[in-house]
Protein backbone atom coordinates (compact mmCIF):
# COMPACT_ATOMS: atom_id res chain seq x y z
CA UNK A 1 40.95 12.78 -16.22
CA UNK A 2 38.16 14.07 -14.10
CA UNK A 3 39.85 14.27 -11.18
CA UNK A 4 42.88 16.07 -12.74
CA UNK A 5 40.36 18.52 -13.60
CA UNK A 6 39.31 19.03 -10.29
CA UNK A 7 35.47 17.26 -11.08
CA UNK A 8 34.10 14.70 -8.19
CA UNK A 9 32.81 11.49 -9.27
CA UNK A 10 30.57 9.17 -7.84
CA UNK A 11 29.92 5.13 -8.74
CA UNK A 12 26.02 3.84 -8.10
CA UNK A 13 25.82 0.21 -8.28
CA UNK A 14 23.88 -2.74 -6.40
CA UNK A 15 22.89 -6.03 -6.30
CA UNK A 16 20.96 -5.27 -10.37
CA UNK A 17 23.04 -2.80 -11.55
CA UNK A 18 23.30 -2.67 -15.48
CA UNK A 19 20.23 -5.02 -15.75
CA UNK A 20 17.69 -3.14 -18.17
CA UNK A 21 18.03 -0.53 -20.43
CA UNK A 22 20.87 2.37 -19.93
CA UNK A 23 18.03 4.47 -20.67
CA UNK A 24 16.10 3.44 -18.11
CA UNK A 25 19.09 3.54 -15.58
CA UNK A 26 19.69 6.88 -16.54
CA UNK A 27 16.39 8.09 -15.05
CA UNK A 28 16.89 5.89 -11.91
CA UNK A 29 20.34 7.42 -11.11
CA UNK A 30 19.64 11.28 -10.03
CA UNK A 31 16.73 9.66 -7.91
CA UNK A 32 18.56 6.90 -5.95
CA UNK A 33 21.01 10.12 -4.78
C-alpha cells in the first residue's frame, strides 16, 4: 500500500527488538536513525 502510494518505508530491528514496551520503542526509533 505504501509503496503504491509512492511513501518510503524503513524496518529498524536488532538483536532486542520488540522487547519492552511499544511505547518505549516508539521513543527509541527516530533516535537510532
Amino acid at each position: 500500500r505504501y509503496k503504491a502510494d509512492g511513501h518510503d518505508t524503513i524496518i529498524l530491528a536488532g538483536a532486542e527488538y520488540g522487547s519492552g514496551s511499544s511505547r518505549d520503542w516508539a521513543a527509541k526509533g527516530p533516535m537510532l536513525l
